[in-house]
C-alpha atoms as a PDB file:
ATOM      1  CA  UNK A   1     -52.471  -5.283   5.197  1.00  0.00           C
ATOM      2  CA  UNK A   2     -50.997  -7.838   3.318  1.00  0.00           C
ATOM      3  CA  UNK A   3     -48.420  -7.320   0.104  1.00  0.00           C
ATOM      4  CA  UNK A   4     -50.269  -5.234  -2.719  1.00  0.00           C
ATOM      5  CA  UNK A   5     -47.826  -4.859  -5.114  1.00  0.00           C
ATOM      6  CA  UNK A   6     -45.324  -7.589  -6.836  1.00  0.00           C
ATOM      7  CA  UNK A   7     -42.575  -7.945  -4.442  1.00  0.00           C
ATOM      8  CA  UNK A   8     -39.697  -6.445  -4.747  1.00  0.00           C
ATOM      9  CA  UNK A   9     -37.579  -9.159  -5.791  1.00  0.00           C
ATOM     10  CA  UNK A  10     -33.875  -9.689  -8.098  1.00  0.00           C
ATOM     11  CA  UNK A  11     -35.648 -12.353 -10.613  1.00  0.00           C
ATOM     12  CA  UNK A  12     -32.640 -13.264 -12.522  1.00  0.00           C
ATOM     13  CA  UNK A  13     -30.956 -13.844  -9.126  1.00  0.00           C
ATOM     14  CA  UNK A  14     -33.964 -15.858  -7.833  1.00  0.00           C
ATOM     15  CA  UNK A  15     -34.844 -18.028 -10.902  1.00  0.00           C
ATOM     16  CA  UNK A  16     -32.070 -19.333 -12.175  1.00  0.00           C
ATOM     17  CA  UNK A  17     -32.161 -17.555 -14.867  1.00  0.00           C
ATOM     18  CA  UNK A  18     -30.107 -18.635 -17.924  1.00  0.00           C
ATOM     19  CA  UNK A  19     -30.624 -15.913 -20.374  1.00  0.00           C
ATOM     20  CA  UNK A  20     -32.727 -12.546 -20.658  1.00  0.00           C
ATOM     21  CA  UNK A  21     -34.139 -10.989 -23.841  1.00  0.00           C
ATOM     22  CA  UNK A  22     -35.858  -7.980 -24.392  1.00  0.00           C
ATOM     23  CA  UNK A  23     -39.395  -7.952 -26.489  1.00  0.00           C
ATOM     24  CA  UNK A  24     -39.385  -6.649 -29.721  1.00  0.00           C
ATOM     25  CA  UNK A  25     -42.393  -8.557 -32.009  1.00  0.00           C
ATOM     26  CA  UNK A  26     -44.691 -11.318 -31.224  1.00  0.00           C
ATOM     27  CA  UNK A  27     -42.900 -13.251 -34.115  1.00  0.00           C
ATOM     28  CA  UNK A  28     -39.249 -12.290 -33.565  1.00  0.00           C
ATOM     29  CA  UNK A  29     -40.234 -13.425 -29.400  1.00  0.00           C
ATOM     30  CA  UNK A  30     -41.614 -16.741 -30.377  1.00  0.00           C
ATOM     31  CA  UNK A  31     -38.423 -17.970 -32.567  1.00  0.00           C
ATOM     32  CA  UNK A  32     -35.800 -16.659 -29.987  1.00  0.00           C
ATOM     33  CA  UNK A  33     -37.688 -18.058 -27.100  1.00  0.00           C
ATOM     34  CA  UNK A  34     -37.958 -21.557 -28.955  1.00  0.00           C
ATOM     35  CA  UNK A  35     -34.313 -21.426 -30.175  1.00  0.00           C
ATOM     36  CA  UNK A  36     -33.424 -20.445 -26.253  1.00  0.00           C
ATOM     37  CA  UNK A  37     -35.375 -23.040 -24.468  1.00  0.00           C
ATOM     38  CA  UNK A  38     -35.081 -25.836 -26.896  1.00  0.00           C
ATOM     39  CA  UNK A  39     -30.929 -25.592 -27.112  1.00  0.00           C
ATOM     40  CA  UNK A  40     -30.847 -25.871 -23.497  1.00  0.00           C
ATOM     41  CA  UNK A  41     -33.018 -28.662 -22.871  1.00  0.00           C
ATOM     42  CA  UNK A  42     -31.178 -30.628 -25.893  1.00  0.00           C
ATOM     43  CA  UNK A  43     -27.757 -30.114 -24.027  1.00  0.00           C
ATOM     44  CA  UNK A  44     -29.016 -30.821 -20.509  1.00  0.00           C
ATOM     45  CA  UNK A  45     -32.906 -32.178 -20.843  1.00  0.00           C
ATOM     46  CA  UNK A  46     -33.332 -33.325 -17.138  1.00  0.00           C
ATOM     47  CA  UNK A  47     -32.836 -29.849 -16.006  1.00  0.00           C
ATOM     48  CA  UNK A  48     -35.892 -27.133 -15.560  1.00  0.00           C
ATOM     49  CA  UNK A  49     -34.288 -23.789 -18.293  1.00  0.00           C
ATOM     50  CA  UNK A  50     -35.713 -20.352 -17.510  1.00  0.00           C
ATOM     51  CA  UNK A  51     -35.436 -17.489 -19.698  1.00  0.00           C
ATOM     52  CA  UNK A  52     -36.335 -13.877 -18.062  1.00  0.00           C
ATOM     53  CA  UNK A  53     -37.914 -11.961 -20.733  1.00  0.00           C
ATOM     54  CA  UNK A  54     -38.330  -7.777 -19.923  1.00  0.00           C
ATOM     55  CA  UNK A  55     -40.723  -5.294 -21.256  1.00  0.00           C
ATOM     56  CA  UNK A  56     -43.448  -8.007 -22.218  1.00  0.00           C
ATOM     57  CA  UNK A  57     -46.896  -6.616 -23.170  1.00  0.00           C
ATOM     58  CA  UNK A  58     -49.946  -7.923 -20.722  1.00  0.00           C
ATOM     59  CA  UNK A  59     -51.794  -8.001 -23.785  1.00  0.00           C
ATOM     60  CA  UNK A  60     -49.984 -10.950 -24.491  1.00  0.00           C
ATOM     61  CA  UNK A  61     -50.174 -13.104 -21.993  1.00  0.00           C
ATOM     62  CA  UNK A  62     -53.497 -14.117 -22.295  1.00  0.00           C
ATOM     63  CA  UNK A  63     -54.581 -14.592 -25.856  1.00  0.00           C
ATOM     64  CA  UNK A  64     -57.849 -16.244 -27.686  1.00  0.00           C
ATOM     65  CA  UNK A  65     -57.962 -19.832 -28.636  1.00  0.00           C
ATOM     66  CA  UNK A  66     -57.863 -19.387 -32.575  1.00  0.00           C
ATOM     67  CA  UNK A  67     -54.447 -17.059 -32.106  1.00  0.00           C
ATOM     68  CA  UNK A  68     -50.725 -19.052 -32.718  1.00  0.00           C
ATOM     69  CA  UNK A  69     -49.430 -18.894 -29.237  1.00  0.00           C
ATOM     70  CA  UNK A  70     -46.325 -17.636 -28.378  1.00  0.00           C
ATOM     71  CA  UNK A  71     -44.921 -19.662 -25.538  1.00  0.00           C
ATOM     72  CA  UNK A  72     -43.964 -23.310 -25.942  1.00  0.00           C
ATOM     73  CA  UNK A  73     -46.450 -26.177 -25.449  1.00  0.00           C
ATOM     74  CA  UNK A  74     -44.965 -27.284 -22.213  1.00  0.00           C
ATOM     75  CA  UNK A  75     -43.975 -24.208 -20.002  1.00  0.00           C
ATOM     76  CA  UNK A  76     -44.456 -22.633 -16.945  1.00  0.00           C
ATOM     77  CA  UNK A  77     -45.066 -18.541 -16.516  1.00  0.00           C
ATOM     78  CA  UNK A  78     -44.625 -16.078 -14.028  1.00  0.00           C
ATOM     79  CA  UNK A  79     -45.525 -12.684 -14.878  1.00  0.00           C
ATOM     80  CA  UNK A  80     -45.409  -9.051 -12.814  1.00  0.00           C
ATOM     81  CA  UNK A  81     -47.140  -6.825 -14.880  1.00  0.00           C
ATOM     82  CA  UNK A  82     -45.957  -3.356 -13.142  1.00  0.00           C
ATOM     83  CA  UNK A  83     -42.087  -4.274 -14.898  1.00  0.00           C
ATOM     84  CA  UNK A  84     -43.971  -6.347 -17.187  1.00  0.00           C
ATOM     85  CA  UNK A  85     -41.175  -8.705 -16.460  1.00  0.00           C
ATOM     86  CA  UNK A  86     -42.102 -12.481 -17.601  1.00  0.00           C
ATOM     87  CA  UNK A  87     -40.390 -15.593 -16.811  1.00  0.00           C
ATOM     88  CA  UNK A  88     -40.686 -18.700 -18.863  1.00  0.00           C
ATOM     89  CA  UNK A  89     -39.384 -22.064 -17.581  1.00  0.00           C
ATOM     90  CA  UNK A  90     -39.532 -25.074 -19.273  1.00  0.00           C
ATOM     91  CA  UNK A  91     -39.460 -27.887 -16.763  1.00  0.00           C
ATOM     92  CA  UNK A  92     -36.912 -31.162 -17.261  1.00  0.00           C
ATOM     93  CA  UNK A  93     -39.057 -34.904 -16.768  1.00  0.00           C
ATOM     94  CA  UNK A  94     -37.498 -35.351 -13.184  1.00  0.00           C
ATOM     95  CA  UNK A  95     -39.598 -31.399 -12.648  1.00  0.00           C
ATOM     96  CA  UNK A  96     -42.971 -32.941 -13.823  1.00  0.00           C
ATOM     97  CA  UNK A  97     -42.478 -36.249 -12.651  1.00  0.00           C
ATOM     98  CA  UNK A  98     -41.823 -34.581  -9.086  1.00  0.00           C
ATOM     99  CA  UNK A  99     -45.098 -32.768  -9.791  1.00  0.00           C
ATOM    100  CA  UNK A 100     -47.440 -35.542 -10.897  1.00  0.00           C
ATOM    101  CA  UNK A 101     -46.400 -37.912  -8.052  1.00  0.00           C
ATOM    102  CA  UNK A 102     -47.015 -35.751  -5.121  1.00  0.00           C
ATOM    103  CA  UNK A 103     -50.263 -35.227  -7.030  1.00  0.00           C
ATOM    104  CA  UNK A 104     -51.202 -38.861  -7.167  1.00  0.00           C
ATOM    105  CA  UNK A 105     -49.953 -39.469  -3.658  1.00  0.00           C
ATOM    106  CA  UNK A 106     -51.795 -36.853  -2.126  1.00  0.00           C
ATOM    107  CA  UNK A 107     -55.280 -37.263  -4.471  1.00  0.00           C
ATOM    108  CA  UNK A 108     -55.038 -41.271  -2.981  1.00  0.00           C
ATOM    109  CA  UNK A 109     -54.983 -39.522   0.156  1.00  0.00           C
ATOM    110  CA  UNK A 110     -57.897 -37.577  -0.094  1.00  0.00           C
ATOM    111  CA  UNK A 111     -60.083 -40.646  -1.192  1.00  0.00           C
ATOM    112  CA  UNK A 112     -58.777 -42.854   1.361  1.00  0.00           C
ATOM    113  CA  UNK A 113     -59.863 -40.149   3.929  1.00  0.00           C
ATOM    114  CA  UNK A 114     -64.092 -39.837   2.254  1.00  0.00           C
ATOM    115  CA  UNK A 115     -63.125 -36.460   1.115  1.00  0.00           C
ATOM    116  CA  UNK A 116     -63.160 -36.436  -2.177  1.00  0.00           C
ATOM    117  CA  UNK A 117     -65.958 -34.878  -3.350  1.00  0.00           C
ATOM    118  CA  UNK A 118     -65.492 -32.214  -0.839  1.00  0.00           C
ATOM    119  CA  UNK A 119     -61.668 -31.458  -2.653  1.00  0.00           C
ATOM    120  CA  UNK A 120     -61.115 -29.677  -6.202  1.00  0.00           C
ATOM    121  CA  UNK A 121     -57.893 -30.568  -7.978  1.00  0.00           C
ATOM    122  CA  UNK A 122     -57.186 -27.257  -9.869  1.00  0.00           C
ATOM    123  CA  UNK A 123     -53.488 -28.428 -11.750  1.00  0.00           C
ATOM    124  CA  UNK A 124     -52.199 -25.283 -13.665  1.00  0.00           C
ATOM    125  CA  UNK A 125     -54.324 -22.904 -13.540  1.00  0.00           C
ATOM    126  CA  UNK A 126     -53.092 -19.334 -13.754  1.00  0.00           C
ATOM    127  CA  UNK A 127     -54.091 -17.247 -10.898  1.00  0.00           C
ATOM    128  CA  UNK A 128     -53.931 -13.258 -10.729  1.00  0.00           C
ATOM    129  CA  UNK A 129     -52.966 -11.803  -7.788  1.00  0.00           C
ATOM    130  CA  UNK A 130     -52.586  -8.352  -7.753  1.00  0.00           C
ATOM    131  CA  UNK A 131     -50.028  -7.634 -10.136  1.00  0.00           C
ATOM    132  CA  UNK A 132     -48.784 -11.320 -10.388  1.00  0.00           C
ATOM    133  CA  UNK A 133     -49.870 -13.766 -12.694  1.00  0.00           C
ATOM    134  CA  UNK A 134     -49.267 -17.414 -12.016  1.00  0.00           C
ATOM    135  CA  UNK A 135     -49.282 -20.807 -12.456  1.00  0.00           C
ATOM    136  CA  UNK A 136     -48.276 -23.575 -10.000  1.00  0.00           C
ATOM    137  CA  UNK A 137     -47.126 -27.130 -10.699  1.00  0.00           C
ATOM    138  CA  UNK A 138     -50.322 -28.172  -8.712  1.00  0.00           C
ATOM    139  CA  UNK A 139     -53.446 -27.152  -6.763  1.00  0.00           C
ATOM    140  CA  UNK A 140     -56.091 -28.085  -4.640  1.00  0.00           C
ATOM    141  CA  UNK A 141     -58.858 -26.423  -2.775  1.00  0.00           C
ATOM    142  CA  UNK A 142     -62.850 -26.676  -1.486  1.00  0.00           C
ATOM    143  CA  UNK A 143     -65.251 -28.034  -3.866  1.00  0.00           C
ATOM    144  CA  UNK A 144     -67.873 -25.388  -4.335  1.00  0.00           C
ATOM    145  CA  UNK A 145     -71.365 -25.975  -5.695  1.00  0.00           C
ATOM    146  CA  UNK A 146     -72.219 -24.108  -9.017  1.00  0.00           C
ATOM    147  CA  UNK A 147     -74.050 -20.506  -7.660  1.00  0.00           C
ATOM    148  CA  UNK A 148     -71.705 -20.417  -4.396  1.00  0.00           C
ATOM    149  CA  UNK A 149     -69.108 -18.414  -6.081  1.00  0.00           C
ATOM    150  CA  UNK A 150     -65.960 -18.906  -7.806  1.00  0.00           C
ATOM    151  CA  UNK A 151     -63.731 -21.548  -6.510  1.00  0.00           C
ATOM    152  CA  UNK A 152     -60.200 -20.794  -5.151  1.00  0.00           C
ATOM    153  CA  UNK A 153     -56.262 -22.533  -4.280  1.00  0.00           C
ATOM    154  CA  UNK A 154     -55.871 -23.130  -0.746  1.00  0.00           C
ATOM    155  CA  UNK A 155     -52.882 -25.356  -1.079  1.00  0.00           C
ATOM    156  CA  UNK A 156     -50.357 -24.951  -4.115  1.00  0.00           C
ATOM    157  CA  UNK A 157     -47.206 -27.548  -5.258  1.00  0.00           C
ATOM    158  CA  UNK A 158     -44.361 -25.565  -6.762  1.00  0.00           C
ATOM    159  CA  UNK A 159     -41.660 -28.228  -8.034  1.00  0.00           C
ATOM    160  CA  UNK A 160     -37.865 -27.452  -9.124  1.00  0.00           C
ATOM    161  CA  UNK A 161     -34.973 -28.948 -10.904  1.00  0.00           C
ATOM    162  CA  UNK A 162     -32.669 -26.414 -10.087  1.00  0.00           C
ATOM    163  CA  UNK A 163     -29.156 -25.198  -8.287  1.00  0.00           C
ATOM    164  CA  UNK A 164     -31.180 -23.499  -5.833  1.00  0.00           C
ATOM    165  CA  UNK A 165     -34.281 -23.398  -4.123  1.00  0.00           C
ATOM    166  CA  UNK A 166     -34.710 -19.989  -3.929  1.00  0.00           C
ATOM    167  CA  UNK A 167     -36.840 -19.569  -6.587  1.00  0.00           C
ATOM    168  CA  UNK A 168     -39.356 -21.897  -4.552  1.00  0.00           C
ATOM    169  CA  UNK A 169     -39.241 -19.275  -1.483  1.00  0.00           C
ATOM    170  CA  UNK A 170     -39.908 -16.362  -4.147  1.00  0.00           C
ATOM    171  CA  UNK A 171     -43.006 -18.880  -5.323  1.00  0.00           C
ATOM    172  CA  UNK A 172     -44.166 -19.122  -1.745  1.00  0.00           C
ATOM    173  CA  UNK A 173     -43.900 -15.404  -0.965  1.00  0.00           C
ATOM    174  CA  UNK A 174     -46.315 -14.561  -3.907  1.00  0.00           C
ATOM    175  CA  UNK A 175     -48.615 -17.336  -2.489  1.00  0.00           C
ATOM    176  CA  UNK A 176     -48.832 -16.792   1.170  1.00  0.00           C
ATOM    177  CA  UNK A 177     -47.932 -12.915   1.606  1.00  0.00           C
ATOM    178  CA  UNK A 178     -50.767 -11.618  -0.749  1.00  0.00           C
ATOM    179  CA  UNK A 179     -54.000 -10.530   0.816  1.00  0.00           C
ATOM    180  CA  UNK A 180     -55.908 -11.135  -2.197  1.00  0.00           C
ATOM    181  CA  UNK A 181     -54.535 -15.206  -2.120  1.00  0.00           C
ATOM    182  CA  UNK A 182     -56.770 -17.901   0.108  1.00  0.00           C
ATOM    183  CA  UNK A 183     -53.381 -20.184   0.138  1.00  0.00           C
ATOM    184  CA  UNK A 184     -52.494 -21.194   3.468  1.00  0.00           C
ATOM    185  CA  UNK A 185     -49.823 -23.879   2.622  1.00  0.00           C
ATOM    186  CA  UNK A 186     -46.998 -24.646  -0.278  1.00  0.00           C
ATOM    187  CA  UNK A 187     -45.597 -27.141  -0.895  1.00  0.00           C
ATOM    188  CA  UNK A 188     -42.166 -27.276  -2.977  1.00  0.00           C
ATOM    189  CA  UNK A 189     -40.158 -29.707  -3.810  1.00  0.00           C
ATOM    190  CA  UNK A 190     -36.718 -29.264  -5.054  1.00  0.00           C
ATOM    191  CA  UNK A 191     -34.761 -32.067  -7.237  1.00  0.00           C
ATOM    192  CA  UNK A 192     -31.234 -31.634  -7.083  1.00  0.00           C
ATOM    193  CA  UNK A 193     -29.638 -31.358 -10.706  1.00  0.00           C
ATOM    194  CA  UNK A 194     -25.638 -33.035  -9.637  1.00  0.00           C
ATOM    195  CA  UNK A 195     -26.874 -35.385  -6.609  1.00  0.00           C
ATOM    196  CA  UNK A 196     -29.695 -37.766  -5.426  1.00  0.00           C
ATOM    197  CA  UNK A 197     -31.077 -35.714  -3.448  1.00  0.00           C
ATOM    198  CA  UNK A 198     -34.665 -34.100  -3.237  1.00  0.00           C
ATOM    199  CA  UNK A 199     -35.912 -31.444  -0.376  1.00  0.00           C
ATOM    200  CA  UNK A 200     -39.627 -31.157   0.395  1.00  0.00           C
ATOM    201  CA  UNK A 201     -40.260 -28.330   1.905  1.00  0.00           C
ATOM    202  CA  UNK A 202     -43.945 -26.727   3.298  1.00  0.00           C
ATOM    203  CA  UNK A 203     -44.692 -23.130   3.831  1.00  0.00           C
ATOM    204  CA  UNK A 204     -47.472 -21.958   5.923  1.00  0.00           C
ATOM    205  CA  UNK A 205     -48.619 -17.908   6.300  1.00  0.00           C
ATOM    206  CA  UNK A 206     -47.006 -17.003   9.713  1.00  0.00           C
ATOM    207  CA  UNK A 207     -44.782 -14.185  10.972  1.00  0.00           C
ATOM    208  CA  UNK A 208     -41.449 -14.172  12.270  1.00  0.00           C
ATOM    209  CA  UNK A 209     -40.046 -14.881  15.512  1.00  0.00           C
ATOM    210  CA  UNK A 210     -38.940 -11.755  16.015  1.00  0.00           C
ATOM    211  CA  UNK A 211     -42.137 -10.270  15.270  1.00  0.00           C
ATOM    212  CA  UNK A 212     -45.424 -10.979  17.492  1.00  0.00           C
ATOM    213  CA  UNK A 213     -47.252  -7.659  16.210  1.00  0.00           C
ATOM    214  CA  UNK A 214     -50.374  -8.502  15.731  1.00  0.00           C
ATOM    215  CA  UNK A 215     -50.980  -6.173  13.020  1.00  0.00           C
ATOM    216  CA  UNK A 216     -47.819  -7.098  11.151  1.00  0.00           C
ATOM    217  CA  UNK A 217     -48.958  -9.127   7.800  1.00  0.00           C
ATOM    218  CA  UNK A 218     -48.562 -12.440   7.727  1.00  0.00           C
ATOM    219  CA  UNK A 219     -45.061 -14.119   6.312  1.00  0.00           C
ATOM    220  CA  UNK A 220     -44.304 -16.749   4.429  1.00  0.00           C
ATOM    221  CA  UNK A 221     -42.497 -19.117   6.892  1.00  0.00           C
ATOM    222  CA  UNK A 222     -41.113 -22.846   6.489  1.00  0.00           C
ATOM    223  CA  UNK A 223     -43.070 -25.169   8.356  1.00  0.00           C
ATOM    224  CA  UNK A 224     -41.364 -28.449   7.670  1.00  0.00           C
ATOM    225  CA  UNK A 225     -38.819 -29.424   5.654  1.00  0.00           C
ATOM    226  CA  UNK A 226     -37.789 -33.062   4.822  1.00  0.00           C
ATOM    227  CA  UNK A 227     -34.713 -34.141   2.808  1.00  0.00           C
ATOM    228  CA  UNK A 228     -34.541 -37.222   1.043  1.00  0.00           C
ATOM    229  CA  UNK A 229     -31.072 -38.796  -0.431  1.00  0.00           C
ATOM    230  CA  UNK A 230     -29.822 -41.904  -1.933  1.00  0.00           C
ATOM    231  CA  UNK A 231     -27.361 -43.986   0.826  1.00  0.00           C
ATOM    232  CA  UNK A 232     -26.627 -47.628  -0.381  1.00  0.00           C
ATOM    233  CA  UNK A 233     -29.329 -47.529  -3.291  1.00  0.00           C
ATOM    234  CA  UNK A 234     -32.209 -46.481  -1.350  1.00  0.00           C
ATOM    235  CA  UNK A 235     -34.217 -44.027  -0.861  1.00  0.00           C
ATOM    236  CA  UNK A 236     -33.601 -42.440   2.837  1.00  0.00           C
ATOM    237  CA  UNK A 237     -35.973 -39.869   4.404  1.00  0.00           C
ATOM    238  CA  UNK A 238     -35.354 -37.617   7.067  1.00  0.00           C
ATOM    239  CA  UNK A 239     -38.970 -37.433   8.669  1.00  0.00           C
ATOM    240  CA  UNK A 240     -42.423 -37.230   7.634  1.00  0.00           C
ATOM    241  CA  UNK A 241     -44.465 -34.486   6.005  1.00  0.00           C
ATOM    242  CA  UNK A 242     -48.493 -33.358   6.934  1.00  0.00           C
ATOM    243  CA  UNK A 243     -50.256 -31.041   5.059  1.00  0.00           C
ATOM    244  CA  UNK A 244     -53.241 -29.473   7.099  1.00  0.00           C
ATOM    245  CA  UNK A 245     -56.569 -30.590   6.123  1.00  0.00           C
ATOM    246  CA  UNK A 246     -58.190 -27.725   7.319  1.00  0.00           C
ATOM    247  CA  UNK A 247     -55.481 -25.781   5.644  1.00  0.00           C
ATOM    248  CA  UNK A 248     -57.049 -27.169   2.424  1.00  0.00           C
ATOM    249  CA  UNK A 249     -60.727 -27.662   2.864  1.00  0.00           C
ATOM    250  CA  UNK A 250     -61.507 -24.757   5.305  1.00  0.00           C
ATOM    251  CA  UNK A 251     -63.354 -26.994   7.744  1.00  0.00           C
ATOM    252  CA  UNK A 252     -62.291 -29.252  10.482  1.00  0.00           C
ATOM    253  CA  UNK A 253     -62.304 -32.999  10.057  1.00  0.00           C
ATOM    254  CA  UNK A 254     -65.844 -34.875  10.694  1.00  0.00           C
ATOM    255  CA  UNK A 255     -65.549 -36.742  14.102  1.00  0.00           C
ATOM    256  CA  UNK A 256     -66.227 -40.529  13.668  1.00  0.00           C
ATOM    257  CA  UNK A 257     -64.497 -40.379  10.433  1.00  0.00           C
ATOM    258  CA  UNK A 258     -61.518 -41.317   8.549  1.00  0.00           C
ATOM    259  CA  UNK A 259     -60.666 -37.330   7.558  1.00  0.00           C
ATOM    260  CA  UNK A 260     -57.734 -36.055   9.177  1.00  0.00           C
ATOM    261  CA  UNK A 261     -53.718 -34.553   8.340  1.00  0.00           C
ATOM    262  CA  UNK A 262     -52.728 -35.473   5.286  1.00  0.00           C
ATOM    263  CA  UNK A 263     -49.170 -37.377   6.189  1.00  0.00           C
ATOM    264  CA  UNK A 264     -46.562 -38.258   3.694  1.00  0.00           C
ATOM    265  CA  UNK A 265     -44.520 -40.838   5.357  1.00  0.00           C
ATOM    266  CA  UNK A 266     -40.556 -41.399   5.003  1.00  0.00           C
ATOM    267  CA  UNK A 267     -41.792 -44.347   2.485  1.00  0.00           C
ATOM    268  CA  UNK A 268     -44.420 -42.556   0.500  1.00  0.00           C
ATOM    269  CA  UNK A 269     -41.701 -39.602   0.065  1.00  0.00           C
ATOM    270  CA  UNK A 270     -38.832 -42.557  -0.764  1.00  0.00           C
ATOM    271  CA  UNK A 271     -41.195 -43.457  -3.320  1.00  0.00           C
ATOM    272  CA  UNK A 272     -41.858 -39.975  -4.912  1.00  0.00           C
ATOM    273  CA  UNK A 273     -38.152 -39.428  -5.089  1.00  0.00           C
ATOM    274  CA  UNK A 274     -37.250 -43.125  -6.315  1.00  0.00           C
ATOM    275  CA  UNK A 275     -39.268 -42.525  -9.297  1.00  0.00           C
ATOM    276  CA  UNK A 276     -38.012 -39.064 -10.431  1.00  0.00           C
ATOM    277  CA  UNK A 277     -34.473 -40.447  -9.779  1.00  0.00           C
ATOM    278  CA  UNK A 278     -35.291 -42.966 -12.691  1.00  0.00           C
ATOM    279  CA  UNK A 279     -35.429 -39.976 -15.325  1.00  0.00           C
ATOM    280  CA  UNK A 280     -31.634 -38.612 -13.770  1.00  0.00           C
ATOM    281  CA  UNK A 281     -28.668 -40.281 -14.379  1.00  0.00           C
ATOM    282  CA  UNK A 282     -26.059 -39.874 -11.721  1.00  0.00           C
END
């Protein structure tokens, strides 16, 4: 059986938290949350600012369209309803640009292969799984016909601007260790905040070494991991990255056709990182 319950994780430890509040009001959240997250992002705005907030209704979390939300505009939420523990992170431009380019780069991807149509690009959208609700960066999965069912995330991008990437691995745990999620591969990528330096990284449900049971649930393990820096004034990868494309569309490629691993090479991942450099200033 795979994980049922949100995992048993030290969020402020994980997250890079910068402050915790307690929920009082919806009104006395709101102003606190926007005086917290705006004063950080006016004294360092390239950096993502998280804010762990405890005892937060699930009522609020999802509210109706003619209501005042409570969260900023542009946010990202994590929420585990059994602590009714939230996190709120506002992500820094070198965050979204780092988002929206591995988008781009891997949506050209998917048309240069004659897969398109077959391939939904689901962005944000909040997921529930078990008692986790979340949002990634990015999303893709199979394009399913209206009256086949709901459609699903098999592949999720989870980006940070951050002192450490461990709030990535806590990302990929909810993803891949959940028996509820159809994810079979994340991707994160983590922008350095004090050096050019950016770390792709792709998870993949496995188990670990140690551990060949066959009835022992599935792990979220790293797969590949690719690190690019900035030597001379270029952009200098350490390898190439592939994301399955059976990971993502469930089927194997068409013989006779140009479908096949999606693969990133030391250029194309150059390029990603060249252009969230030009938001940083080193």
């Amino acid at each position: 059986m795979g994980m049922t319950t949100e995992p048993d994780v030290d969020l402020e430890g994980l997250s890079d938290v910068e402050a915790t509040i307690d929920f009082t009001n919806p009104k006395d959240f709101t102003r606190t949350l926007q005086a917290l997250l705006y004063n950080a992002s006016s004294c360092d705005p390239t950096s993502d600012h998280t804010v762990l907030v405890t005892g937060f209704p699930k009522k609020y979390i999802s509210i109706d369209d003619d209501e005042q939300p409570l969260f900023p505009g542009s946010r990202k939420a994590l929420y585990f309803e059994e602590s009714e523990s939230l996190l709120i992170t506002m992500p820094g431009d070198p965050h979204e640009v780092a988002a929206m380019e591995f988008h781009n780069c891997l949506i050209k991807k998917i048309v240069e292969a004659g897969c398109f149509e077959d391939v939904i690009s689901t962005g944000r959208a909040t997921v529930s799984i078990g008692g986790v609700q979340k949002e990634p960066d990015a999303s893709w999965g199979p394009f399913r016909a209206p009256g086949s069912g709901p459609g699903y995330k098999t592949c999720v991008l989870e980006a940070a601007t951050s002192k450490s990437g461990r709030g990535l691995s806590r990302d990929a745990k909810i993803w891949l260790e959940h028996e509820e999620s159809h994810v079979m591969q994340v991707i994160g990528v983590k922008v350095c905040r004090r050096r050019p330096e950016i770390i792709f990284k792709v998870w993949k449900r496995g188990r670990q070494q140690q551990d060949t049971r066959a009835s022992h649930p599935p792990r979220a393990v790293v797969d590949q991991e690719i690190i690019v820096s900035l030597e001379n004034g270029r952009p200098v990868a350490e390898g190439t990255l592939c994301l399955s494309f059976e990971g993502i569309l469930e089927r194997k490629p068409r013989l006779g056709t140009a479908e096949g691993d999606f693969k990133f090479s030391a250029r194309e991942l150059g390029g990603i990182a060249r252009r969230v450099w030009s938001t940083m200033v080193f």
